[in-house]
Protein backbone atom coordinates (compact mmCIF):
# COMPACT_ATOMS: atom_id res chain seq x y z
CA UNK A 1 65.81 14.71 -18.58
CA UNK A 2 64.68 15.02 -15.24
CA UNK A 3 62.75 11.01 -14.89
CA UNK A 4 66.67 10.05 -16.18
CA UNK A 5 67.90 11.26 -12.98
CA UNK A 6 65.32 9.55 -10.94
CA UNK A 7 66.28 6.22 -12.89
CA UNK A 8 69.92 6.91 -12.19
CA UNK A 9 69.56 8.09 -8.60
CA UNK A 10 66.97 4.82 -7.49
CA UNK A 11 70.02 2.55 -9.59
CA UNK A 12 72.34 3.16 -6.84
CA UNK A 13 69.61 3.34 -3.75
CA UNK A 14 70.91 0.97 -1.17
CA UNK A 15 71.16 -0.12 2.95
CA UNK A 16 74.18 0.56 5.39
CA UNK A 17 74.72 -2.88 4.55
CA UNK A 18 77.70 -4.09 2.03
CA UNK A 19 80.56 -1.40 0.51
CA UNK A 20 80.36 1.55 2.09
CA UNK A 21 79.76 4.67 0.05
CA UNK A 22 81.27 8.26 0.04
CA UNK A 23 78.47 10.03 -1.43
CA UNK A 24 74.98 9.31 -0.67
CA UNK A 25 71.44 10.36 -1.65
CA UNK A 26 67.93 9.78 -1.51
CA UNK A 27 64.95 10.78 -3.58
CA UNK A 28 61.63 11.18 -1.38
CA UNK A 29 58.19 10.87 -2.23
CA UNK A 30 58.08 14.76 -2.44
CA UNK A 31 60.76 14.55 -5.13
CA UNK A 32 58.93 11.65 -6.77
CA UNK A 33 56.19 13.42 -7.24
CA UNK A 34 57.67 16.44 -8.86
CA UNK A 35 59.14 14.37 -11.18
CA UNK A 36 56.10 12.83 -11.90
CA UNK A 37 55.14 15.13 -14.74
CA UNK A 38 58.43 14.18 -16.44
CA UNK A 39 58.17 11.42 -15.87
CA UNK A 40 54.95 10.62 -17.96
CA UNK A 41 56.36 12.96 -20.67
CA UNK A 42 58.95 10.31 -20.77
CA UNK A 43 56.47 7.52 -21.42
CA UNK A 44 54.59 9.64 -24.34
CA UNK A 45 58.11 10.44 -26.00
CA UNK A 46 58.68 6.61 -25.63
CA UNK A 47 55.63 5.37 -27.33
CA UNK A 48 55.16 7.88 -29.35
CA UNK A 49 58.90 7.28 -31.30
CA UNK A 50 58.05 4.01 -32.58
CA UNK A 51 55.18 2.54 -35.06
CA UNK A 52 53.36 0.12 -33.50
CA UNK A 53 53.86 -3.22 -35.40
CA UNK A 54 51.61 -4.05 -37.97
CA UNK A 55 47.83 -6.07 -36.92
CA UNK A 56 46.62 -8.39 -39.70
CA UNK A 57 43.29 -10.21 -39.50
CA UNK A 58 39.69 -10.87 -40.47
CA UNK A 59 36.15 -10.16 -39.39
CA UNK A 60 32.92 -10.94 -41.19
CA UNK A 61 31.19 -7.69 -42.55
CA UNK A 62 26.90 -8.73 -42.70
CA UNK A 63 26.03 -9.36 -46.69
CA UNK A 64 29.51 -9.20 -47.65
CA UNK A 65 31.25 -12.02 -45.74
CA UNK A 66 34.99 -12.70 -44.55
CA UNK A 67 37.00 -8.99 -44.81
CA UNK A 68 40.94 -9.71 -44.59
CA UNK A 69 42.89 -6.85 -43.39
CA UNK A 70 45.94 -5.42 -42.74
CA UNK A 71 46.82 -2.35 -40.57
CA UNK A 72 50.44 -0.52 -40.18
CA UNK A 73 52.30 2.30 -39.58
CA UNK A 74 50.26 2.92 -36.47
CA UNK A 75 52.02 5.51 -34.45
CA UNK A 76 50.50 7.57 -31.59
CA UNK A 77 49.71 11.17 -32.77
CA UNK A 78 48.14 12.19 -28.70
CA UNK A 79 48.35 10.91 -25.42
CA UNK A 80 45.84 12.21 -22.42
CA UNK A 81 47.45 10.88 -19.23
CA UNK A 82 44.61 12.10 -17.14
CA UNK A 83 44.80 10.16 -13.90
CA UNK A 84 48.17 8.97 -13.02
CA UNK A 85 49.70 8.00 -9.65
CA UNK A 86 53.34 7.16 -9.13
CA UNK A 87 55.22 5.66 -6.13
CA UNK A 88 58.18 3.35 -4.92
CA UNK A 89 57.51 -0.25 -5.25
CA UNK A 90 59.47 -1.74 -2.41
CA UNK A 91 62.35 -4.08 -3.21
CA UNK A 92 62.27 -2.75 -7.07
CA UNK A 93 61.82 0.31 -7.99
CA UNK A 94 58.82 2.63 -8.99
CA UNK A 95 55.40 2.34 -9.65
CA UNK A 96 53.35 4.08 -12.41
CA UNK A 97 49.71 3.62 -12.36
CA UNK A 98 48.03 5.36 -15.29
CA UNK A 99 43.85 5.67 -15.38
CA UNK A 100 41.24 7.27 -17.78
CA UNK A 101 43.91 8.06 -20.40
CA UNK A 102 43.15 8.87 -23.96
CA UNK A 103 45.11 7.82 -27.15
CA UNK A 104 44.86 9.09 -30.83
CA UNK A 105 46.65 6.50 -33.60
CA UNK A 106 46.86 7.14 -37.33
CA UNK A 107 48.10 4.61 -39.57
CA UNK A 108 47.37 2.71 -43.17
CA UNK A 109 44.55 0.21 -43.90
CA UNK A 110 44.69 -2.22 -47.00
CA UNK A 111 41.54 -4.61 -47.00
CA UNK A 112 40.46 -7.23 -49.98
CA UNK A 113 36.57 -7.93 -50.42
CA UNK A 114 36.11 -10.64 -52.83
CA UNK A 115 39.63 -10.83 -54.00
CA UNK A 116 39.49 -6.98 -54.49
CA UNK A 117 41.92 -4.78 -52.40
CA UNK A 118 41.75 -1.65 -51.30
CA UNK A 119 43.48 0.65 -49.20
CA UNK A 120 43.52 4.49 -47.26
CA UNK A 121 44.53 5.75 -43.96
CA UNK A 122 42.64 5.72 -40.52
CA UNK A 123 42.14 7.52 -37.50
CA UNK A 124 41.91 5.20 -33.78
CA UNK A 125 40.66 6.75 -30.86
CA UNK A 126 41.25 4.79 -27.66
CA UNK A 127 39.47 6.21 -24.67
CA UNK A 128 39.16 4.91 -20.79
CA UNK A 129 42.49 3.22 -21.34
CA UNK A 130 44.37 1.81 -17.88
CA UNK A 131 48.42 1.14 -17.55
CA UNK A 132 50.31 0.07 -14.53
CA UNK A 133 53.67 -0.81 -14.71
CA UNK A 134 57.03 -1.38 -12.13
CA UNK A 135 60.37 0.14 -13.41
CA UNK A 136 62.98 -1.89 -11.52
CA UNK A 137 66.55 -0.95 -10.62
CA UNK A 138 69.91 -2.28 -10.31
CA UNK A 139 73.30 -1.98 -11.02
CA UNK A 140 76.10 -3.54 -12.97
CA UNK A 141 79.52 -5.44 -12.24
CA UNK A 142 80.50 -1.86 -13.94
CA UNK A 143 78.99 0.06 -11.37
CA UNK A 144 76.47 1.63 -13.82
CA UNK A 145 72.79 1.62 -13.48
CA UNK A 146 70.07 -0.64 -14.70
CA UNK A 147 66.41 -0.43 -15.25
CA UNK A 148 63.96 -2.63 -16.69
CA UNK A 149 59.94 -2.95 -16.82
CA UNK A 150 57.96 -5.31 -14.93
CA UNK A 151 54.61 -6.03 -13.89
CA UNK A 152 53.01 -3.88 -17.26
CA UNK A 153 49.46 -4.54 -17.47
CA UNK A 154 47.24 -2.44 -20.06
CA UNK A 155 43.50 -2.38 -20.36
CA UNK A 156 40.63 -0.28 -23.14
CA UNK A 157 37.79 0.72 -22.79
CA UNK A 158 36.56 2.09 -25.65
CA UNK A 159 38.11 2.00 -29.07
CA UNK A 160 36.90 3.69 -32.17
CA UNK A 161 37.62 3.52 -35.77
CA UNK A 162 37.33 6.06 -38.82
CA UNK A 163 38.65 5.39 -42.53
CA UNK A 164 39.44 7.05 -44.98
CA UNK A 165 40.39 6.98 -48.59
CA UNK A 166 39.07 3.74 -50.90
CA UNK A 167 35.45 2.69 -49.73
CA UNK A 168 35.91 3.98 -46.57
CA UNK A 169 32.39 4.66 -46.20
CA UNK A 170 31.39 1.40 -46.61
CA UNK A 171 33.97 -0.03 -43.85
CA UNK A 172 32.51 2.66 -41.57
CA UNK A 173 29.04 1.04 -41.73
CA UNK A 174 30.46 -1.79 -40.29
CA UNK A 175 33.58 -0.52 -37.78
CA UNK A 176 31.48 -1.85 -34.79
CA UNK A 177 32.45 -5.69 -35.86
CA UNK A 178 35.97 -4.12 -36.12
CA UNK A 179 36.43 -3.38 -32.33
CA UNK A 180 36.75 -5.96 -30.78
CA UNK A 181 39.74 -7.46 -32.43
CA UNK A 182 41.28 -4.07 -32.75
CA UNK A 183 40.91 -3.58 -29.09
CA UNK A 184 42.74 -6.55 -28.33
CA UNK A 185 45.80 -6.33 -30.69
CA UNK A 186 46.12 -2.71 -29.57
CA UNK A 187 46.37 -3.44 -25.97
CA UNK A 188 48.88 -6.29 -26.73
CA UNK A 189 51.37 -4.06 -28.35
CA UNK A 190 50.90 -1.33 -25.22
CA UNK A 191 53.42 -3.21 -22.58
CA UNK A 192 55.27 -4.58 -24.98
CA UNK A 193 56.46 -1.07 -26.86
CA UNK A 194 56.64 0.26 -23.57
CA UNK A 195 59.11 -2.11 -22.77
CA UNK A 196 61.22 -1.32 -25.82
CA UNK A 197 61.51 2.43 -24.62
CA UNK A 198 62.65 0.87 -21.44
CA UNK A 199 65.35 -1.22 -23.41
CA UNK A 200 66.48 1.90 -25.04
CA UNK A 201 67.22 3.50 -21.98
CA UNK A 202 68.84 0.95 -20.30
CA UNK A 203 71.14 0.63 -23.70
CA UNK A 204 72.27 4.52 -23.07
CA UNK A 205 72.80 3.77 -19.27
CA UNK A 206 74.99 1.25 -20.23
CA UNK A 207 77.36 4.00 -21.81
CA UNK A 208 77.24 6.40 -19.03
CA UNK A 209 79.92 7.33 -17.62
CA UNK A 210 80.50 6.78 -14.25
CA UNK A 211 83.78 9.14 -13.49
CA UNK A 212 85.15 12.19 -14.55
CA UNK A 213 87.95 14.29 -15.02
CA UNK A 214 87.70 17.21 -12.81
CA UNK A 215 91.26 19.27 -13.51
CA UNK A 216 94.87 17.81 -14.64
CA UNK A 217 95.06 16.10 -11.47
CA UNK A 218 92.53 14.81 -10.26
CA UNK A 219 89.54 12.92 -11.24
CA UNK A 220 86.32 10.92 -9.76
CA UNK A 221 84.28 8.17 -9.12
CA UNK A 222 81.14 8.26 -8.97
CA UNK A 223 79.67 4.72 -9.83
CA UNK A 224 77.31 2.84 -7.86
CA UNK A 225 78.80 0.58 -5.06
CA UNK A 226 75.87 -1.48 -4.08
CA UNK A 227 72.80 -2.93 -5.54
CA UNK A 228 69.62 -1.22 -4.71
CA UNK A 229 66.92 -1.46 -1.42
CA UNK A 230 63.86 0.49 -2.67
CA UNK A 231 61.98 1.54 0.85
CA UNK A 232 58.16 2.59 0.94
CA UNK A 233 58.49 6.10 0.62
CA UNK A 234 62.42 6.38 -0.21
CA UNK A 235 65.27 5.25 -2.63
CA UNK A 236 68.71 5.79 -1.60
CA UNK A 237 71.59 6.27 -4.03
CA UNK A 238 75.42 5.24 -2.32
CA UNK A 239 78.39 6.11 -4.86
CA UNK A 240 82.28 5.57 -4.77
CA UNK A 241 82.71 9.37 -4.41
CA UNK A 242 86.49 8.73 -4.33
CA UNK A 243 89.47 11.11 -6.35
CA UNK A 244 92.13 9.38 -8.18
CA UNK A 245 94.91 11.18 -9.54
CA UNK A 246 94.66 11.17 -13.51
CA UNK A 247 98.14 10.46 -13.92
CA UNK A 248 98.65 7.58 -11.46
CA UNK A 249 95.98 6.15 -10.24
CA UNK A 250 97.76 5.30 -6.33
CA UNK A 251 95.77 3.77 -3.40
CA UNK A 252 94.12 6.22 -1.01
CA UNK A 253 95.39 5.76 2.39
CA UNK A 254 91.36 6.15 3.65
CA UNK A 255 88.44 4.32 3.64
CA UNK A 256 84.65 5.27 3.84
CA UNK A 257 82.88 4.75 7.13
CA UNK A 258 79.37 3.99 7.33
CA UNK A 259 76.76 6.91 7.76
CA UNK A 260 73.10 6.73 7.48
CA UNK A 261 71.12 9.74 6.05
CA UNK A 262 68.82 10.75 8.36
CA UNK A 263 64.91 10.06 7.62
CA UNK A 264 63.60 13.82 6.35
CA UNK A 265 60.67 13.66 3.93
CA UNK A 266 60.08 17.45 3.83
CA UNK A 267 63.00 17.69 0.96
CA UNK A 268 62.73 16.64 -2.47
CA UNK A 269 66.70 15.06 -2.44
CA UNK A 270 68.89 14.88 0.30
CA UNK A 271 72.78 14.08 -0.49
CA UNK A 272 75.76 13.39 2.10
CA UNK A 273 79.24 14.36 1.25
CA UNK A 274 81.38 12.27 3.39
CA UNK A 275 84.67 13.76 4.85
CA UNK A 276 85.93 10.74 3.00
CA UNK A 277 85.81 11.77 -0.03
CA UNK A 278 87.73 15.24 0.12
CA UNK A 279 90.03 13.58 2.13
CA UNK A 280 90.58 11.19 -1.08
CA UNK A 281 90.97 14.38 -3.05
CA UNK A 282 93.21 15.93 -0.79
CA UNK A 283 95.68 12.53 -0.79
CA UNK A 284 95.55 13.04 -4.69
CA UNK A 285 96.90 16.44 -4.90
CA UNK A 286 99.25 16.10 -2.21
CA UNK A 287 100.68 12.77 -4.03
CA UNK A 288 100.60 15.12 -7.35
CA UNK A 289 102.68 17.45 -5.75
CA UNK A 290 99.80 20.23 -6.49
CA UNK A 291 99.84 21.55 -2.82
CA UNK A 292 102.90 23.75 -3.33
CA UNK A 293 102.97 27.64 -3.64
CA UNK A 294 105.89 30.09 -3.93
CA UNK A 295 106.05 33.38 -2.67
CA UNK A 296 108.01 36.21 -4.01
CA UNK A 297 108.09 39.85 -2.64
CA UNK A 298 106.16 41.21 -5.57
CA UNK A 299 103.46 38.94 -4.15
CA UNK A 300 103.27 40.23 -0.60
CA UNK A 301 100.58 42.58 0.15
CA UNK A 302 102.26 46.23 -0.01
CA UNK A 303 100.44 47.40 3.12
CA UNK A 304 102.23 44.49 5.00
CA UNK A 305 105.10 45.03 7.34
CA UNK A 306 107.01 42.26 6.63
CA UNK A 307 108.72 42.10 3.32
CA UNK A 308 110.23 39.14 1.95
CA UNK A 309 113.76 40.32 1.94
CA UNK A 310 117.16 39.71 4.09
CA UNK A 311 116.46 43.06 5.76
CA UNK A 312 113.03 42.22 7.13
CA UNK A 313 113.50 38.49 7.54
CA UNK A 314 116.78 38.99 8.98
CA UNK A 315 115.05 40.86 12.09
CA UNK A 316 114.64 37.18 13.32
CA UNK A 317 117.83 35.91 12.25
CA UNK A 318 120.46 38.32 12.82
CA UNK A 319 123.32 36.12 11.00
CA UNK A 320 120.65 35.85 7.82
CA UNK A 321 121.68 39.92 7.39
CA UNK A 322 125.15 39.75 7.93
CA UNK A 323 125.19 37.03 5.33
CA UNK A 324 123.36 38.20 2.82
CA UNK A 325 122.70 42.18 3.43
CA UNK A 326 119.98 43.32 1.21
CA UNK A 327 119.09 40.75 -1.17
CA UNK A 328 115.85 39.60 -1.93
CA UNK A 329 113.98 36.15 -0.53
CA UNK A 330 111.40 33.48 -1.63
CA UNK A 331 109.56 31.81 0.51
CA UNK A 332 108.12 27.69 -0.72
CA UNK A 333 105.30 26.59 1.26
CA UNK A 334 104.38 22.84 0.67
CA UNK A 335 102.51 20.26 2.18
CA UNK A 336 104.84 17.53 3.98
CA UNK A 337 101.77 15.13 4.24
CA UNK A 338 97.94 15.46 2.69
CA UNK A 339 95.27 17.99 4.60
CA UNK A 340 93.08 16.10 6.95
CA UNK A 341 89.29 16.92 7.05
CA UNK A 342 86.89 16.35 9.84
CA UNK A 343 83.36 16.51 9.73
CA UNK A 344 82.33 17.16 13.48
CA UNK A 345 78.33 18.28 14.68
CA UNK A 346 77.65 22.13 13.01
CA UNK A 347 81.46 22.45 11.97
CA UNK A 348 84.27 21.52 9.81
CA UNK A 349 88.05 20.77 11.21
CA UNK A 350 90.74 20.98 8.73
CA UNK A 351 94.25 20.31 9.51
CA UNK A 352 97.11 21.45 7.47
CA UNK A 353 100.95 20.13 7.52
CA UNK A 354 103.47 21.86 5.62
CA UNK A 355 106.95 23.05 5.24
CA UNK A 356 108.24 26.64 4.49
CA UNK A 357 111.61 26.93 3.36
CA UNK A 358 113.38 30.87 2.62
CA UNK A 359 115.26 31.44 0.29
CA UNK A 360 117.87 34.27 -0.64
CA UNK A 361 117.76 34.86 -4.52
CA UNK A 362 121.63 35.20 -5.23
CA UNK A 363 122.80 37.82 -8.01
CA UNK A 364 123.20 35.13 -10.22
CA UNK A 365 119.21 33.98 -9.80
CA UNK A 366 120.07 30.89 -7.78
CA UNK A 367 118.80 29.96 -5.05
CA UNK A 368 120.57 29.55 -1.30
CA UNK A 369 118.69 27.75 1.63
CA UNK A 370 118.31 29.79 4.43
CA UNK A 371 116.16 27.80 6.87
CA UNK A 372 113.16 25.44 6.50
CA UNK A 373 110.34 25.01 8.84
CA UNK A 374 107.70 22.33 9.55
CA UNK A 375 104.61 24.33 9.34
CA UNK A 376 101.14 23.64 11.31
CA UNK A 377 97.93 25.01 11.70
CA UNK A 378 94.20 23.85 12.20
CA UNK A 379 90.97 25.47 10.75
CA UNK A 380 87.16 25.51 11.94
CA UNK A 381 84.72 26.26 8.72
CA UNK A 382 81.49 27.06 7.86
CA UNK A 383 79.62 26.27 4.91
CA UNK A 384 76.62 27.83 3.10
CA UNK A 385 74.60 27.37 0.13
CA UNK A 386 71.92 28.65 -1.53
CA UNK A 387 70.56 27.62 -5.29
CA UNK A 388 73.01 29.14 -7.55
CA UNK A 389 76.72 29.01 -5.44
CA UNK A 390 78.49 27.46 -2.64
CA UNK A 391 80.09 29.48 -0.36
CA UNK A 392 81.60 29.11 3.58
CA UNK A 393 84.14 30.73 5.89
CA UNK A 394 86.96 29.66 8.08
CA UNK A 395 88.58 31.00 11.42
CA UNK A 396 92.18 29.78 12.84
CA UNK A 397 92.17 27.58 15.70
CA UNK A 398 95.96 26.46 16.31
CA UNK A 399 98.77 27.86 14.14
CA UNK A 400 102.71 26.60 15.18
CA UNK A 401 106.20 26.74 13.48
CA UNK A 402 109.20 24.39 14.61
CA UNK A 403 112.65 24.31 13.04
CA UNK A 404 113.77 21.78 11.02
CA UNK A 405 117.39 22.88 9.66
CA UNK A 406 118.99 26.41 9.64
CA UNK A 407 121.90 27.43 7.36
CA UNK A 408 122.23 31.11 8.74
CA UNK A 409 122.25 30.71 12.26
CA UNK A 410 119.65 31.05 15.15
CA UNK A 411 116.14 31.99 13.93
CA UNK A 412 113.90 33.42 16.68
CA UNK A 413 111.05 30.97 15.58
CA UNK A 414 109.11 31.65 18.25
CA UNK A 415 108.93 35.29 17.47
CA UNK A 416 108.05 34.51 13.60
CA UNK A 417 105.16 32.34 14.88
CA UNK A 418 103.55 34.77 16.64
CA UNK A 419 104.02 37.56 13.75
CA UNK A 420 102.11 34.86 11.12
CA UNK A 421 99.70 34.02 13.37
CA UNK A 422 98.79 37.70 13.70
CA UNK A 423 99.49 38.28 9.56
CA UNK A 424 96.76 35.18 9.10
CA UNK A 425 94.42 36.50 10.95
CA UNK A 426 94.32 39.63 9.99
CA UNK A 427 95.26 39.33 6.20
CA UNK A 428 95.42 36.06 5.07
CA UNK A 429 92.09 34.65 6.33
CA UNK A 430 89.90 37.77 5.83
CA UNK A 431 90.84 38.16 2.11
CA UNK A 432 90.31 34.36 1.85
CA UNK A 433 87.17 34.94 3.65
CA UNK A 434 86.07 37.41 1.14
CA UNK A 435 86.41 35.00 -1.47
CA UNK A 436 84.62 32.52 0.18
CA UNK A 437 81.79 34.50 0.86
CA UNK A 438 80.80 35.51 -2.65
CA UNK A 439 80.74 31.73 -3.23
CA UNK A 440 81.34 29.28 -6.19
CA UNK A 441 79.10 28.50 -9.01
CA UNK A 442 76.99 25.57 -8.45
CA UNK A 443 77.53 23.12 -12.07
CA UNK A 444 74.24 22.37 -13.31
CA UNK A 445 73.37 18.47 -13.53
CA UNK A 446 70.48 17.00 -15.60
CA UNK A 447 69.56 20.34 -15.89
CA UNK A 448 68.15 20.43 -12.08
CA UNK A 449 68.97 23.56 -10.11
CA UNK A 450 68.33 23.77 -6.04
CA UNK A 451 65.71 25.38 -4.35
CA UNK A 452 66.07 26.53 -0.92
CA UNK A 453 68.94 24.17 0.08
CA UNK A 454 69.68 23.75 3.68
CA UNK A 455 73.13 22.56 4.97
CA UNK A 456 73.85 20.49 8.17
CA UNK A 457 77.41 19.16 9.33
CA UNK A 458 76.93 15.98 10.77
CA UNK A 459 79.73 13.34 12.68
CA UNK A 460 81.55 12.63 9.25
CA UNK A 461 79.53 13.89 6.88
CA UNK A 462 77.84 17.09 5.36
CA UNK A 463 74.10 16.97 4.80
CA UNK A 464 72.25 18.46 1.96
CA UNK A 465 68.67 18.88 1.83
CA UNK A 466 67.13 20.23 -0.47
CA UNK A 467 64.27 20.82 -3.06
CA UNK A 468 65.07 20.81 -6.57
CA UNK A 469 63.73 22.36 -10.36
CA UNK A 470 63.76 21.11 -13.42
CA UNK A 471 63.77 23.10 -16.86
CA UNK A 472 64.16 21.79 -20.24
């Protein structure tokens, strides 16, 4: 439920200070707020799971005498949270001050008058009833979060008994005399049940996971790095955010630099996506060997001019035709060393390394090396978002091609750099373009979807604002 991802997202809140982080968020007031509602339906669903435990006593009826009795299965059958204000305790976690509420209890009476029992059900009414409480926040050597109540104080103001069943209307004669210690064992049991709900929600944190497969190569981790700093009207979240590969788990070359999320209250959530972290990712699938691609002709655009054969390759290598007159090519494109992503002030810098090696497919189906190239080229992008799909663009900014062996002779590589700089720019990057524009479906989380998101590229990291919804 939603107040689960407040709990989760306050666990990890945290200064610059100590490990840095290469995802970050932070839950404002705003966003407190909204999940305020949730929030106290997650305190009726906790106290209203459990029976209270059982009261036993004795009060003196007038005419009668000494009354012993014994009252159980009490569970809560309404809750009014009328007045209810909630906010970040500093240094802890979050505050929940609860005024004028209202509580209906049923349960089962048993009394004995003069050595004779009896027994029915009851209604309790407990009105004007006031509950403050601290949830604080932490995190584990595991990296998961914690949470635990503090501070619970309870108070009633009016209680009010009806029986029923047995001689119930002669114990409702005499109900006032019954208050009074009802009132007190009642508000006893208040903190303490509501710390059991706590307990059982810190006992399913303790099994959440805190990384996650996201394809056959690659993976995440998202568990908390540092233990939480609870400001006045903030709580930060700062997670690994680093990609492992899933079948060897290998050492990323990078590390995450500090960044500081800027102070914006107007959002509900605010998140920053360090270029650390896709440069993790890219280090994975580049050590996975993922970044490779071949070409065949069959894959070439047919409106292109350039086919991938010895006839139209060999118009920069003249010996390639002699050699091998008509035959049909593959191209390989891999990357000689991982992609390198840089988040620079209202744009993103991508830089690509790779090889491309031709081929000529022999009669036979083998393969002969014609000549292999050291491939480089450097992108500016754009990204947008909205609340159902991510989406962006990218331009060219540098494209070059340099021989690295030959095995047909002279290639005009100067001549072929200048023909795929033109075929990228006006094929390659428009249809990619295309793609990019109609977006990616946002996965839904906790069941939260974004509302009006706003995106900012920052020195070394992306910034996410936005507002957020919550349905059941």
């Amino acid at each position: 439920m939603f107040w689960t991802f407040v709990f989760v997202l306050l666990g990890a809140g945290c200064r610059a200070e100590g490990t840095n982080a290469g995802l970050k968020g932070r839950i404002t007031q705003k966003g407190l707020e909204y999940g305020q509602q949730f929030g106290l339906e997650a305190v009726k669903s906790l106290l209203k799971k459990e029976y209270i435990p059982d009261l036993n006593g004795s009060y003196n009826v007038p005419l009668i005498g000494a009354v012993g009795y014994s009252v159980s299965r009490i569970q809560i059958q309404d809750l009014q949270l009328n007045e209810s204000v909630v906010s970040f305790s500093e240094g802890t976690g979050v505050r929940l001050v609860v005024s004028g509420a209202r509580i209906q209890l049923h349960g089962v009476w048993r009394m004995k008058v003069l050595f004779i029992p009896d027994s029915g059900s009851f209604d309790l009414s407990v009105s004007d009833l006031s509950l403050s409480t601290e949830l604080g926040v932490s995190r584990d050597d595991s990296g998961r979060p914690q949470v635990w109540s503090t501070n619970c104080r309870s108070s009633i103001g009016r209680l009010d008994v009806k029986f029923h069943d047995g001689a119930s209307w002669l114990y409702n004669l005499f109900t006032g005399a019954l208050q009074a210690p009802l009132r007190y064992e009642v508000n006893r049991q208040l903190c303490p049940e509501l710390g059991k709900g706590i307990s059982d929600l810190e006992r399913v944190l303790k099994t959440m996971q805190v990384s996650a497969q996201i394809d056959p190569f690659a993976a995440i981790d998202y568990s908390l790095v540092n233990k939480p700093v609870i400001a006045r009207e903030h709580g930060d979240m700062d997670l690994k955010g680093e990609f492992y590969g899933v079948a060897k788990h290998r050492e990323s070359p990078f590390s995450p630099a500090p960044f500081l999320l800027p102070d914006e209250g107007d959002h509900m959530l605010l998140l920053g996506l360090s270029e650390f972290s896709a440069n993790s990712a890219a280090f994975v699938y580049f050590t996975a060997g993922a970044l490779r691609k071949n070409f065949r002709d069959d894959m070439i655009p047919k409106r292109s001019p350039v086919r991938l054969n010895t006839g139209s390759v060999g118009l920069f290598s003249p010996e390639l035709r002699q050699l091998y007159p008509d035959m049909p090519m593959e191209l390989h494109l891999s990357a000689r060393k991982q992609p390198l992503l840089t988040c620079r002030p209202d744009s993103l810098a991508l830089a690509l390394f790779g090889t491309a090696e031709a081929f000529v497919v022999l009669p036979n189906a083998t393969l002969a090396s014609a000549f292999l190239l050291d491939l480089d080229a450097s992108l500016a992008g754009q990204l947008h978002l909205d609340s159902a799909k991510v989406g962006g663009s990218v331009a060219l900014t540098d494209f070059s091609l340099s021989m690295v062996r030959s095995h047909v002779g002279s290639v005009q590589v100067k001549t072929l750099e200048t023909l795929l700089k033109l075929a990228l720019r006006m094929v390659a990057l428009p249809m990619a373009n295309k793609k990019l524009k109609k977006g990616f479906p946002l996965p839904s989380i906790y069941n939260l979807s974004l509302v009006n998101p706003r995106v900012k590229i920052n020195q070394g990291f992306v910034l996410v604002a936005t507002d957020v919804q919550y349905k059941a």
